[in-house]
PDB file of N, CA and C in Angstrom:
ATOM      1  N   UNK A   1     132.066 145.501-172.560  1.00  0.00           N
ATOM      2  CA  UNK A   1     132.047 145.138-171.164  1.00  0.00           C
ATOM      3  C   UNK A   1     133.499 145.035-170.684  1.00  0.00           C
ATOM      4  N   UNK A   2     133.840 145.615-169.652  1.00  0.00           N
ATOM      5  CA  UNK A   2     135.241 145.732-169.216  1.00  0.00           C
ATOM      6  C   UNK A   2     135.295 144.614-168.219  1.00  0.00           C
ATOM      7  N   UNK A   3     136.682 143.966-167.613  1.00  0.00           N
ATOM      8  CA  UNK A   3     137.224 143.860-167.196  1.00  0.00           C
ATOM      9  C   UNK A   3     136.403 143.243-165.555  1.00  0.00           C
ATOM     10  N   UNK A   4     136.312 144.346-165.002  1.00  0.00           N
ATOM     11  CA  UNK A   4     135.878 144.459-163.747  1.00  0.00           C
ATOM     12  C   UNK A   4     134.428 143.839-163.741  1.00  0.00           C
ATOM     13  N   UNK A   5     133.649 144.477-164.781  1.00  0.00           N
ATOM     14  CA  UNK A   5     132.313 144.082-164.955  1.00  0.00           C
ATOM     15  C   UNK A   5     132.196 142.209-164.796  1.00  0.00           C
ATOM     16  N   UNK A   6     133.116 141.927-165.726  1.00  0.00           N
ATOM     17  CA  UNK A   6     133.036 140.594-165.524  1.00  0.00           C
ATOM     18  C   UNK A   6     132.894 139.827-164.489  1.00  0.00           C
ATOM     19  N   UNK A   7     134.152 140.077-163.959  1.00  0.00           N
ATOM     20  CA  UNK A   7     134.788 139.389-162.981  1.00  0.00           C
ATOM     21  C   UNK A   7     133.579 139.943-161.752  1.00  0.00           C
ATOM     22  N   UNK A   8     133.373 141.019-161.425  1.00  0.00           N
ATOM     23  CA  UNK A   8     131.815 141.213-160.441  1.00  0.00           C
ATOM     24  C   UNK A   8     130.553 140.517-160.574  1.00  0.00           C
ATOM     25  N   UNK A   9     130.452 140.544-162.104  1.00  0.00           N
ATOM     26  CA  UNK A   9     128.990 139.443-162.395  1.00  0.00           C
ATOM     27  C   UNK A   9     129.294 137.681-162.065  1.00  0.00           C
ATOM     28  N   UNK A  10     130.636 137.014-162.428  1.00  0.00           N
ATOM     29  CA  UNK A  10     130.828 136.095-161.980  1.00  0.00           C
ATOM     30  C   UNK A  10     130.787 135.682-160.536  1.00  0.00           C
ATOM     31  N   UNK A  11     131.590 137.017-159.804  1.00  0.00           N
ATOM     32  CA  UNK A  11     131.545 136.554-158.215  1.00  0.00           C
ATOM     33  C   UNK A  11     130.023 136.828-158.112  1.00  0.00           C
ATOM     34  N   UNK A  12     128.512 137.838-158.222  1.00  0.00           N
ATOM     35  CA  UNK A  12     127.786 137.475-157.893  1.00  0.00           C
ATOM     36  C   UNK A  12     127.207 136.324-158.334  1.00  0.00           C
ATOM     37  N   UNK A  13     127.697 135.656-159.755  1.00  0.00           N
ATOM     38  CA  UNK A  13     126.817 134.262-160.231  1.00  0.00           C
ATOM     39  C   UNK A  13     126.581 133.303-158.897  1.00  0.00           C
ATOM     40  N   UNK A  14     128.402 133.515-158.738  1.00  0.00           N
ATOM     41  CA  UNK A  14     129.124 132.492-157.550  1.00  0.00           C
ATOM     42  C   UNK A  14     128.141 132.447-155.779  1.00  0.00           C
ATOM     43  N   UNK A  15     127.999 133.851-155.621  1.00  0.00           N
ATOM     44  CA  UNK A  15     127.431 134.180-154.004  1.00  0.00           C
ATOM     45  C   UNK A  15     125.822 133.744-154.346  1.00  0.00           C
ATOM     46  N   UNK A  16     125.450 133.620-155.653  1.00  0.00           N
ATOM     47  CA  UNK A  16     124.288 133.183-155.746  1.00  0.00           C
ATOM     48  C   UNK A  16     123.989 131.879-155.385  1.00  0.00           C
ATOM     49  N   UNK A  17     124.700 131.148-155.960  1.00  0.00           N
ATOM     50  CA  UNK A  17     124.830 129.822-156.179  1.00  0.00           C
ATOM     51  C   UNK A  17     124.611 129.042-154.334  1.00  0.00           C
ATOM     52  N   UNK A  18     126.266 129.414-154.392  1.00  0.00           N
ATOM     53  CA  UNK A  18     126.628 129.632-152.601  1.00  0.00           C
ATOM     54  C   UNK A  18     125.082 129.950-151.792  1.00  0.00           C
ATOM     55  N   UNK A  19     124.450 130.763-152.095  1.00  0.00           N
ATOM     56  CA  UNK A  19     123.353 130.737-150.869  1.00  0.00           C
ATOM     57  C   UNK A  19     122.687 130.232-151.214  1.00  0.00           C
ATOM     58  N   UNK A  20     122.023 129.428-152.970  1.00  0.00           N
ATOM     59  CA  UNK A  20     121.166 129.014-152.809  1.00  0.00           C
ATOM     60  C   UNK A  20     121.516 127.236-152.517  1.00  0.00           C
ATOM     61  N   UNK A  21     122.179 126.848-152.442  1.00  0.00           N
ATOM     62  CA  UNK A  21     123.041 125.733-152.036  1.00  0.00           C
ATOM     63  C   UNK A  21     122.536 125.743-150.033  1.00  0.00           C
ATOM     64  N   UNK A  22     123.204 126.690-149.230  1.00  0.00           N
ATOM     65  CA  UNK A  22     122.914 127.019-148.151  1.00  0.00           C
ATOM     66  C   UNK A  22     121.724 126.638-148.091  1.00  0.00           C
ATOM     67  N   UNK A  23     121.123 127.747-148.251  1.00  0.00           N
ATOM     68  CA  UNK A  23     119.502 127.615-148.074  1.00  0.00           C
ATOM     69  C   UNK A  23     118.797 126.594-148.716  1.00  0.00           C
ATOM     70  N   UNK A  24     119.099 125.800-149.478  1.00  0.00           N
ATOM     71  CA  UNK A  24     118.500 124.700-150.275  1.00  0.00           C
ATOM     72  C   UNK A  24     117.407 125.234-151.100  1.00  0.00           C
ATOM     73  N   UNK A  25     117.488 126.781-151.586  1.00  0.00           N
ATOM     74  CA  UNK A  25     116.427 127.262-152.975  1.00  0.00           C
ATOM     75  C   UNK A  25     116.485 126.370-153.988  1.00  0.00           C
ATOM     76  N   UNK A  26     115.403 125.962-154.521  1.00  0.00           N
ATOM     77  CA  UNK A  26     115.411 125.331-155.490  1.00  0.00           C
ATOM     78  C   UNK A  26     115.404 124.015-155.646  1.00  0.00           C
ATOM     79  N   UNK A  27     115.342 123.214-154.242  1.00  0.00           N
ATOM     80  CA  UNK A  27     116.112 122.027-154.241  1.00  0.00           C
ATOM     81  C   UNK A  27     117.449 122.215-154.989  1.00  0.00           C
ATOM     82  N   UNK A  28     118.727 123.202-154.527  1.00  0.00           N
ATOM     83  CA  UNK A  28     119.800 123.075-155.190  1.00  0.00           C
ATOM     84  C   UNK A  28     120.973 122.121-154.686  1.00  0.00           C
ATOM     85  N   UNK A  29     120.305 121.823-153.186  1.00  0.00           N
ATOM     86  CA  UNK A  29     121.615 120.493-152.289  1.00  0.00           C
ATOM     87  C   UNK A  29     121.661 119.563-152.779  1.00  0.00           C
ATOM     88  N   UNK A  30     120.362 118.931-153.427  1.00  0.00           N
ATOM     89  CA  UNK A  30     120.310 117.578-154.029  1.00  0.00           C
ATOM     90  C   UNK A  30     121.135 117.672-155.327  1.00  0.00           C
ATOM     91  N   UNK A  31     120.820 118.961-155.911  1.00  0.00           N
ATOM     92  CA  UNK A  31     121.386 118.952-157.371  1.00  0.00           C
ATOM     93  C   UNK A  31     122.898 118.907-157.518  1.00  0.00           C
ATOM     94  N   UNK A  32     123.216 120.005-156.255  1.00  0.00           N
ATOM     95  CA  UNK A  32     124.819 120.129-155.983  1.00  0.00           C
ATOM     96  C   UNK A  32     125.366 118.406-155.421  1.00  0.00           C
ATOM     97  N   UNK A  33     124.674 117.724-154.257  1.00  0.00           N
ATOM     98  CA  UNK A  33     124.914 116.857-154.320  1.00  0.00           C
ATOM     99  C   UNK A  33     125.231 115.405-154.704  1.00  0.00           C
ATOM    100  N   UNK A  34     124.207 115.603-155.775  1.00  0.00           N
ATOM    101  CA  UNK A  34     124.453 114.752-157.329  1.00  0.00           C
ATOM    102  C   UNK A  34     125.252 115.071-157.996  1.00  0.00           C
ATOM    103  N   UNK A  35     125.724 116.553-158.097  1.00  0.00           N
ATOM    104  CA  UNK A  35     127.063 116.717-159.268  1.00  0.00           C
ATOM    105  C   UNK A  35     128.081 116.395-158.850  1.00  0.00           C
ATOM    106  N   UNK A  36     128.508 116.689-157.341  1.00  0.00           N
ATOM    107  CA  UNK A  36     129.912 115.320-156.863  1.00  0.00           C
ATOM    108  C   UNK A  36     129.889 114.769-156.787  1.00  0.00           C
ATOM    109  N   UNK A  37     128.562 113.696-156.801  1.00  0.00           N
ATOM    110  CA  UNK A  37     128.709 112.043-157.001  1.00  0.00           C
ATOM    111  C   UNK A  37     129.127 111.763-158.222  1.00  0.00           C
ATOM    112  N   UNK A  38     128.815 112.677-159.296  1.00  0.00           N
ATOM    113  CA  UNK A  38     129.204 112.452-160.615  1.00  0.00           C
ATOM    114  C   UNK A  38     130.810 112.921-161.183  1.00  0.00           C
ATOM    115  N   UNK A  39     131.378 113.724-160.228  1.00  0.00           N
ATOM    116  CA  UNK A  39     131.864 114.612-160.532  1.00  0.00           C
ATOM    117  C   UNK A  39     132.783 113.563-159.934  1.00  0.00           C
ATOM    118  N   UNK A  40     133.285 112.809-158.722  1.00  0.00           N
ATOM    119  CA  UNK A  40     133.550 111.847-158.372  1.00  0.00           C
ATOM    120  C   UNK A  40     134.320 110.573-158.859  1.00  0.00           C
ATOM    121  N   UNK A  41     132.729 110.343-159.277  1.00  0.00           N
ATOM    122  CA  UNK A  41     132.610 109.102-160.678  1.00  0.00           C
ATOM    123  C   UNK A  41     133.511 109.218-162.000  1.00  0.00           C
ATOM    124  N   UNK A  42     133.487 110.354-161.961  1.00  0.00           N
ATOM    125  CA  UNK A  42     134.599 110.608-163.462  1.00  0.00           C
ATOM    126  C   UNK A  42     135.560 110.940-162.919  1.00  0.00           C
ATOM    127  N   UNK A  43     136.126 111.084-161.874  1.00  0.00           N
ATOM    128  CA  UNK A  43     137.271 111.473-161.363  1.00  0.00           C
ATOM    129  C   UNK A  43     137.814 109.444-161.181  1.00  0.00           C
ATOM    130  N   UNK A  44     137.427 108.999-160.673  1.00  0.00           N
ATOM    131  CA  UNK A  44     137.806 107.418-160.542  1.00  0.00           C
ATOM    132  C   UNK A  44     137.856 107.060-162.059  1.00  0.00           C
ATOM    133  N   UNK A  45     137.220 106.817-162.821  1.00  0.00           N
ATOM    134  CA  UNK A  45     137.106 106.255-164.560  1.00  0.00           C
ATOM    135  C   UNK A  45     138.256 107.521-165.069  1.00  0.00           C
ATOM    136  N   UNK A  46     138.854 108.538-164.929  1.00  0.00           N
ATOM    137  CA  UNK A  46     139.509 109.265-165.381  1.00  0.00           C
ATOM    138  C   UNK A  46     141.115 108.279-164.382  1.00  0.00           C
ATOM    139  N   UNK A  47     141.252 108.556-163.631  1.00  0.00           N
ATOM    140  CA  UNK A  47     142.441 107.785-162.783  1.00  0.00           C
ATOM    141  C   UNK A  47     142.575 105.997-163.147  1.00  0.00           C
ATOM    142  N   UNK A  48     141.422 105.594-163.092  1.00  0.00           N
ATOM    143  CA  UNK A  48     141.610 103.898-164.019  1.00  0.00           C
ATOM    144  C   UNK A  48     141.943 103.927-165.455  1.00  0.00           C
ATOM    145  N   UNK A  49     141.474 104.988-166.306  1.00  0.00           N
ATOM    146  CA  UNK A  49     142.053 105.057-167.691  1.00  0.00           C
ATOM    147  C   UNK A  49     143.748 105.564-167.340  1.00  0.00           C
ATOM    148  N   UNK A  50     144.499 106.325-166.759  1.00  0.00           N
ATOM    149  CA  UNK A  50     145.291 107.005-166.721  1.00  0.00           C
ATOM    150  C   UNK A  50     146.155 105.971-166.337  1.00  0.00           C
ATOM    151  N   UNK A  51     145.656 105.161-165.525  1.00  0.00           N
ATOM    152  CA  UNK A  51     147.002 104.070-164.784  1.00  0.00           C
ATOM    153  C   UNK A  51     146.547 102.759-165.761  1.00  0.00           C
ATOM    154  N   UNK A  52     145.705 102.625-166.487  1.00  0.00           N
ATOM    155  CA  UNK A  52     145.749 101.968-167.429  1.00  0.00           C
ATOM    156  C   UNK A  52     146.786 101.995-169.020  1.00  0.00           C
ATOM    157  N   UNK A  53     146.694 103.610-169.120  1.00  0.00           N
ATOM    158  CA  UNK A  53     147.877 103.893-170.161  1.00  0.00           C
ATOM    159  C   UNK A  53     149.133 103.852-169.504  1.00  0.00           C
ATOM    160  N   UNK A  54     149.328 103.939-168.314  1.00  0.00           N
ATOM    161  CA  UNK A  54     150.871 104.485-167.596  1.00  0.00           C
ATOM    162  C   UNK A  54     151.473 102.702-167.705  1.00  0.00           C
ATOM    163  N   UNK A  55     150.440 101.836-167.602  1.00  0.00           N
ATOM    164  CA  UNK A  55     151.192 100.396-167.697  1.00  0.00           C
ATOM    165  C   UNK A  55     150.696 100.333-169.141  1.00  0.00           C
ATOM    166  N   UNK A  56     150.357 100.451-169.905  1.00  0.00           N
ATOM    167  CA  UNK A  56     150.541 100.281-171.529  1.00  0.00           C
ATOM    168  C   UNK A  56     151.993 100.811-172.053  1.00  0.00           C
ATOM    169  N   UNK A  57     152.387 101.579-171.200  1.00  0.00           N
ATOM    170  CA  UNK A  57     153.147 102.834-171.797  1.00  0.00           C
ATOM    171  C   UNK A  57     154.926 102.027-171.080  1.00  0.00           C
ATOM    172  N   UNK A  58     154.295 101.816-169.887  1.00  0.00           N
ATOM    173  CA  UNK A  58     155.210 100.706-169.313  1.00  0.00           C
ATOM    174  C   UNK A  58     155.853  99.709-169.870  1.00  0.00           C
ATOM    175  N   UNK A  59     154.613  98.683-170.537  1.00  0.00           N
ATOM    176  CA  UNK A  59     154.838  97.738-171.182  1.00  0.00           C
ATOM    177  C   UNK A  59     155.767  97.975-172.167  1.00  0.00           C
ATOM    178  N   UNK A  60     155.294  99.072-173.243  1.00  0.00           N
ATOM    179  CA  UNK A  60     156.387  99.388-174.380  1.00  0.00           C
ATOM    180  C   UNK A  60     157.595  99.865-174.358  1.00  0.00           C
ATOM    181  N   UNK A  61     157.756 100.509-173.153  1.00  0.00           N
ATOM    182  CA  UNK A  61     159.424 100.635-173.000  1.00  0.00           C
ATOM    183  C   UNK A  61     160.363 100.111-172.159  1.00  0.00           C
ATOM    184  N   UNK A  62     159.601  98.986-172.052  1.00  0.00           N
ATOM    185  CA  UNK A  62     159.995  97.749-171.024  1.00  0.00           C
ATOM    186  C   UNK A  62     160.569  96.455-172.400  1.00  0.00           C
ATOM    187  N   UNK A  63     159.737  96.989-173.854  1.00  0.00           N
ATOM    188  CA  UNK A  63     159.701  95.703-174.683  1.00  0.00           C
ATOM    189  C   UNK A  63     160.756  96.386-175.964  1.00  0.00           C
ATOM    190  N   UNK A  64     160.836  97.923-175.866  1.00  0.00           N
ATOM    191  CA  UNK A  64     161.800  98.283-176.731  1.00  0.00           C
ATOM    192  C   UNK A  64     162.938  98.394-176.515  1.00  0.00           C
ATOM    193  N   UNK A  65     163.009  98.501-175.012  1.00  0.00           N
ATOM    194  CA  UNK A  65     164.247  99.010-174.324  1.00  0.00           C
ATOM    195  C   UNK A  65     165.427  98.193-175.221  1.00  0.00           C
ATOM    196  N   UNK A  66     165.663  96.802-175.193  1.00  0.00           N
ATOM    197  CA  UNK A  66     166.935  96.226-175.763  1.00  0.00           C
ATOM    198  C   UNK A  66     166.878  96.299-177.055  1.00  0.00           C
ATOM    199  N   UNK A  67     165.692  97.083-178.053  1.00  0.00           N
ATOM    200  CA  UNK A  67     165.849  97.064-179.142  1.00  0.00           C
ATOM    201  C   UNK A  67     166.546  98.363-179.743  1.00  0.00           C
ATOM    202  N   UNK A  68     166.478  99.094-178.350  1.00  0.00           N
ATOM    203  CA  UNK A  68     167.016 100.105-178.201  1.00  0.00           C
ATOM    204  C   UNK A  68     168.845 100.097-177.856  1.00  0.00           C
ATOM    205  N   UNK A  69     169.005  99.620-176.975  1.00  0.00           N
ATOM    206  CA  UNK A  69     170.522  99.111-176.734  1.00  0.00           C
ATOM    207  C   UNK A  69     171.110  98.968-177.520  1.00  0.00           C
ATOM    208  N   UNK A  70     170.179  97.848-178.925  1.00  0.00           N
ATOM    209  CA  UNK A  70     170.978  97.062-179.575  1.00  0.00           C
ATOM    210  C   UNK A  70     171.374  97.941-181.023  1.00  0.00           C
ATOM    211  N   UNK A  71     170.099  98.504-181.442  1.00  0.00           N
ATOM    212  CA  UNK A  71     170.685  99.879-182.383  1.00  0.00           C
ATOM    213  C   UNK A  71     171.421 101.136-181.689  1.00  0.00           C
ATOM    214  N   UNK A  72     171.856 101.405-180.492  1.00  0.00           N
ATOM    215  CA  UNK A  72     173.035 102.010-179.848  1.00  0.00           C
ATOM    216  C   UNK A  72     174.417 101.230-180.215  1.00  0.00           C
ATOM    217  N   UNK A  73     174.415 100.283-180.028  1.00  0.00           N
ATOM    218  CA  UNK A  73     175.799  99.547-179.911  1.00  0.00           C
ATOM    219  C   UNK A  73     176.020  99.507-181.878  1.00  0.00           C
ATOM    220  N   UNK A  74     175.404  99.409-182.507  1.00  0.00           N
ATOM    221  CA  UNK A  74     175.254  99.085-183.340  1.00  0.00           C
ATOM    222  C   UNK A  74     175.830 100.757-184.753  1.00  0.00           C
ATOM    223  N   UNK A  75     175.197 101.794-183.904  1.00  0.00           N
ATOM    224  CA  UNK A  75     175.596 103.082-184.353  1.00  0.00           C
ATOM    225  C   UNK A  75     177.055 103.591-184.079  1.00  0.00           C
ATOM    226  N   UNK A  76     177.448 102.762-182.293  1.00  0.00           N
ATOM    227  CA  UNK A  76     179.064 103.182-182.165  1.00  0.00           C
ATOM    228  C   UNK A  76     179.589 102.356-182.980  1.00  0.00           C
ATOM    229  N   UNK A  77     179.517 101.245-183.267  1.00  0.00           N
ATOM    230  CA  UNK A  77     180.110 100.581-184.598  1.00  0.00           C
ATOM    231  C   UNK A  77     181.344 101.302-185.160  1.00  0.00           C
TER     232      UNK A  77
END
């Protein structure tokens, strides 16, 4: 399968999707509309873990920093 083939079967996956979304085949609005509530949801629990490590990460080079200084001064010796 080449190249082109692909990339044509994907954009029709895509125009499929797209109209049946539109048209609501399938009940697909509800379904689409539930996957960004979810999609959402892990986007917030992904950003609270992230600024949760960024002040963990904070903390530790806030607590090494002069232990750091002090083996500097210590190497110009």
């Amino acid at each position: 399968m080449n190249l082109f083939t692909k990339f044509s079967i994907l954009i029709w996956i895509i125009l499929f999707i797209a109209a049946a979304i539109m048209f609501d085949w399938f009940g697909s609005r509800e379904i689409a509309e539930n996957l960004v509530d979810s999609s959402g949801t892990a986007v917030e629990k992904l950003s609270d873990t992230g600024d949760r490590v960024q002040e963990a990460i904070d903390v530790v080079s806030d607590t090494t920093e002069p232990v750091k200084e002090e083996i500097k001064e210590k190497v110009a010796e």
